[in-house]
Protein backbone atom coordinates (compact mmCIF):
# COMPACT_ATOMS: atom_id res chain seq x y z
CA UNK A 1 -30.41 -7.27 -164.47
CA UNK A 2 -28.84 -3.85 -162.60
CA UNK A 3 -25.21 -3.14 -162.85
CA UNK A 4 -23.91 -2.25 -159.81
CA UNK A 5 -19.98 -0.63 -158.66
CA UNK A 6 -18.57 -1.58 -155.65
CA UNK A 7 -15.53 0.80 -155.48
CA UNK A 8 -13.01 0.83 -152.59
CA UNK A 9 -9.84 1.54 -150.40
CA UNK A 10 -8.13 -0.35 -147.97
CA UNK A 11 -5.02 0.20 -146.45
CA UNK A 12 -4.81 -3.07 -144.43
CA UNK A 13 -7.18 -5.43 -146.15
CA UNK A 14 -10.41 -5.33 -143.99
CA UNK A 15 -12.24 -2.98 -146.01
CA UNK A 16 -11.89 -5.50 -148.78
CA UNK A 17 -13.26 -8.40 -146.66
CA UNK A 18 -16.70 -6.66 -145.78
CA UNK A 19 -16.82 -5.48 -149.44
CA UNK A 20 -16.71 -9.35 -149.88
CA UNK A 21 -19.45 -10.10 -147.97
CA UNK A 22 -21.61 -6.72 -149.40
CA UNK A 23 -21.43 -7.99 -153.21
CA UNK A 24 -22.48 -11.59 -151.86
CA UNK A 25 -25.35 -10.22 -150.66
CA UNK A 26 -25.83 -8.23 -153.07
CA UNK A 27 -25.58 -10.54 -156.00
CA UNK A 28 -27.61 -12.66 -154.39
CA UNK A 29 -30.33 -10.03 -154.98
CA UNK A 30 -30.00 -10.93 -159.04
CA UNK A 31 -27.44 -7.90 -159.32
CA UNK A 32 -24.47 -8.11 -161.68
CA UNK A 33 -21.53 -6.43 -159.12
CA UNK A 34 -18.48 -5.26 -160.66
CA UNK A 35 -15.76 -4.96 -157.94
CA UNK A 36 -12.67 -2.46 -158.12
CA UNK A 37 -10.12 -1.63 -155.34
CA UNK A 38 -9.61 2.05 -156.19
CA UNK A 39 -6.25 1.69 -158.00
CA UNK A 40 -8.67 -0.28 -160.62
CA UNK A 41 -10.94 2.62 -160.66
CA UNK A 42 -12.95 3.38 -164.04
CA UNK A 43 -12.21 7.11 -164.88
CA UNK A 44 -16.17 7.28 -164.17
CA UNK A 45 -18.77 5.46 -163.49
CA UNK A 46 -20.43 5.22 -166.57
CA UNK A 47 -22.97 2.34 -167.72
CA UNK A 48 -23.88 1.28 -163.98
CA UNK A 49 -27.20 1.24 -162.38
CA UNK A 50 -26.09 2.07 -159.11
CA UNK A 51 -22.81 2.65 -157.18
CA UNK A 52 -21.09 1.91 -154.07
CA UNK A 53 -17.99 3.95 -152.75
CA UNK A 54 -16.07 2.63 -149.59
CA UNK A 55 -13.23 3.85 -147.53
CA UNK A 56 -11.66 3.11 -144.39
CA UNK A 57 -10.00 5.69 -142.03
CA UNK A 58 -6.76 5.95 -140.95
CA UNK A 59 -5.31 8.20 -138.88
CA UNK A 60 -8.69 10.11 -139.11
CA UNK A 61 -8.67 10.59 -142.67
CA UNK A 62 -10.57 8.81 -145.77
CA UNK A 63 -8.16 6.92 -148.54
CA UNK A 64 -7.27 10.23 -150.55
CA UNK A 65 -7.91 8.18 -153.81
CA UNK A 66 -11.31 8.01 -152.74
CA UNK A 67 -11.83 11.63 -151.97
CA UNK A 68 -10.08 12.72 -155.01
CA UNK A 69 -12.57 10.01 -157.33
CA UNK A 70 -15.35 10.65 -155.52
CA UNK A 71 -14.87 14.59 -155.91
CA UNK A 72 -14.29 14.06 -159.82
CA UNK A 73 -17.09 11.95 -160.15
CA UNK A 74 -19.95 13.33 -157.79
CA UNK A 75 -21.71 14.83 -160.44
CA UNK A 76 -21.92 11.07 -161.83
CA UNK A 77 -22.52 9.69 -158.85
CA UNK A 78 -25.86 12.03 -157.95
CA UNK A 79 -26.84 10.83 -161.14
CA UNK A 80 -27.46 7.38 -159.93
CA UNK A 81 -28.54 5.44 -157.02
CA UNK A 82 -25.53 5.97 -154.86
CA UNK A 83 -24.39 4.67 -151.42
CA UNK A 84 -21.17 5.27 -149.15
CA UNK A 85 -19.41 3.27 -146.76
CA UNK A 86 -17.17 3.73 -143.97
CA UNK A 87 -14.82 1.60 -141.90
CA UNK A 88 -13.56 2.61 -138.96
CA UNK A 89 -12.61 2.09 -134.87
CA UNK A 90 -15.17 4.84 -134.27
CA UNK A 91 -17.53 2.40 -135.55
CA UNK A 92 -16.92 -0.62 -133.38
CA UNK A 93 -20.23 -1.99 -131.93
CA UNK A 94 -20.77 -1.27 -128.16
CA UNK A 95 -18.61 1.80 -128.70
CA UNK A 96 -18.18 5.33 -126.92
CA UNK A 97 -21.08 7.23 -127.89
CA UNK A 98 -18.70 10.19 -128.27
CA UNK A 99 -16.85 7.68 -131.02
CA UNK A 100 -19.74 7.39 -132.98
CA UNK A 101 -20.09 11.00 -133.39
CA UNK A 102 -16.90 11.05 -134.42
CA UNK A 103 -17.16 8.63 -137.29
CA UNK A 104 -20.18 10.61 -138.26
CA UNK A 105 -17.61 13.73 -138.49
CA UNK A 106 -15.59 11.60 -140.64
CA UNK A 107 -18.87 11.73 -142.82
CA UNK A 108 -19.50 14.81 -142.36
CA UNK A 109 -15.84 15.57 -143.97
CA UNK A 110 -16.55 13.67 -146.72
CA UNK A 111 -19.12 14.69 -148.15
CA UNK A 112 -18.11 18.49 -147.55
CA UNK A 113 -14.88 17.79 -149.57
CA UNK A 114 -16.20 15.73 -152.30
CA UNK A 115 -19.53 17.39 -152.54
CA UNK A 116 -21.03 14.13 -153.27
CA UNK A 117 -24.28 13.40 -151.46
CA UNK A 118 -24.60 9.68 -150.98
CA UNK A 119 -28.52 8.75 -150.83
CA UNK A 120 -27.24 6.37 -148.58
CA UNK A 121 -24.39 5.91 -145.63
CA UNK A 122 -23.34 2.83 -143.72
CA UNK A 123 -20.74 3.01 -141.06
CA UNK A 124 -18.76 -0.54 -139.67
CA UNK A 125 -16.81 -1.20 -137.23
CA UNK A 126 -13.07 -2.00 -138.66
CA UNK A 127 -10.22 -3.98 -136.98
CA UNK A 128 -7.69 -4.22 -135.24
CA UNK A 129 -5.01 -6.51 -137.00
CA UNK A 130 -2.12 -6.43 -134.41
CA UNK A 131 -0.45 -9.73 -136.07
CA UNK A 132 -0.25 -7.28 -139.04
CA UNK A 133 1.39 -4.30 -137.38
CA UNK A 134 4.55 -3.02 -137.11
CA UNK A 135 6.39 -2.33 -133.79
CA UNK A 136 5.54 1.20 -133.37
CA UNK A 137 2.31 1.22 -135.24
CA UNK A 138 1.12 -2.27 -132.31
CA UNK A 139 1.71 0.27 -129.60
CA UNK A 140 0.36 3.39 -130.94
CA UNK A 141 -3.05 1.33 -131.41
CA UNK A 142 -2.49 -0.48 -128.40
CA UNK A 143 -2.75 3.27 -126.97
CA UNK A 144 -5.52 4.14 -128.89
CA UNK A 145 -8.05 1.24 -128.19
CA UNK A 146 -7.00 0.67 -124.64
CA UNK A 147 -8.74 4.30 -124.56
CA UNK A 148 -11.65 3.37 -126.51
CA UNK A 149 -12.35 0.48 -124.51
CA UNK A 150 -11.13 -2.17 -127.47
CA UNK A 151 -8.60 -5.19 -127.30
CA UNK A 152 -5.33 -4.79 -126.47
CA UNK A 153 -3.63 -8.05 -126.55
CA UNK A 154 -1.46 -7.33 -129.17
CA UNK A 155 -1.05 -11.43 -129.99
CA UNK A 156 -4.27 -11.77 -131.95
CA UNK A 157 -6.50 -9.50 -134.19
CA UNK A 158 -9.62 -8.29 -133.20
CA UNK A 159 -12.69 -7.95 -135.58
CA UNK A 160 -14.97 -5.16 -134.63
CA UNK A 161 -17.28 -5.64 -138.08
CA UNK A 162 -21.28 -6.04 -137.86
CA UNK A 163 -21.10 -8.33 -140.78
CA UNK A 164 -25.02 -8.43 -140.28
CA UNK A 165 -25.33 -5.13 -140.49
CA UNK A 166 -23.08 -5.09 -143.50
CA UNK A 167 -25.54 -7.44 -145.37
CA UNK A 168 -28.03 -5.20 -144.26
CA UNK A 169 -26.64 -2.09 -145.79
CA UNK A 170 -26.11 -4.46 -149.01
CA UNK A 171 -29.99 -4.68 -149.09
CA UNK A 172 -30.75 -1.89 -149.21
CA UNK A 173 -28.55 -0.42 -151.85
CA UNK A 174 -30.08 -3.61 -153.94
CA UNK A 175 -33.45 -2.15 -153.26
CA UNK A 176 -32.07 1.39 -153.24
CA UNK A 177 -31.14 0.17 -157.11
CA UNK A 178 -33.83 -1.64 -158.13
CA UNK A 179 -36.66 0.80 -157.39
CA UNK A 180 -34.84 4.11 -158.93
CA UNK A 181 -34.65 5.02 -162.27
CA UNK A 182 -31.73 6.97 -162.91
CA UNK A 183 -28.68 5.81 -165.04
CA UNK A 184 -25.47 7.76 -166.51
């Protein structure tokens, strides 16, 4: 049986909901998943088959705990079969074409700053969790998705997550896993 990591961040919660549904998927594959949120973080990812790093964006920028253990560890991380996972607005399904070129800057950003090459990405859709908001921070989104097209009634959350892509993306790091042979 592989050992897989599913590390993330989440500022809100979602993040940790479609990491949910990931290591379901992915333990149904016969994988052993160990979950961390990154303030659980191993100093490195030692004794795993395979790893999984997540973040979500806010305010255009990855969780810096992620950056900064993904940029300690990326010579770790090439080691093994590695994946990387992004959350974000950009990301919602149906979305501005221009949006998804932005959430493949976000990317981009990443992997220029970490200098971790992930051998594979998967980018989903986040939400918008008005009920969860602030005052200010409801209308600045408000703002911002009434421009990208996305709900605005600030009386309910919206969910903007391909959860079947997400199991899809799960799949394949289970393959991605199973069918390399490289360990630290």
């Amino acid at each position: 049986m592989t050992k897989i990591l599913v590390l993330y961040g989440t500022a809100e919660g979602h993040t940790e909901e479609i990491v949910k549904v990931m290591i379901e998927a992915i333990a149904a594959g016969g994988h052993e998943v160990s979950v961390k949120a990154i303030e659980n973080a191993p100093a490195a990812p030692l004794g795993y088959d395979g790893v999984v790093v997540g973040s979500s964006i806010h305010m255009g920028k990855h969780h810096q705990e992620i950056v900064e253990w993904a940029t300690h560890n990326h010579t770790a991380l090439s080691a093994v079969p590695a994946a990387f996972f992004q959350v974000s607005l950009s990301s919602a399904p149906g979305g501005d074409p221009k949006h998804e070129h932005e959430a493949v800057t976000y990317v981009d950003g990443f992997i220029a700053k970490t200098g971790w090459h992930p051998d594979l990405v998967g980018l989903f859709g986040g939400a918008l969790l008005y009920t969860r908001y602030g005052f200010a921070k409801r209308q600045m989104l408000k703002s911002i998705a009434k421009k990208g097209g996305l709900g605005t009634d600030t009386h309910r959350d919206y969910d903007y997550t391909d959860y079947e892509a997400v199991r899809h993306f799960a799949d394949d790091v289970a393959h991605l896993v199973a069918t390399t042979d490289r360990r630290v």
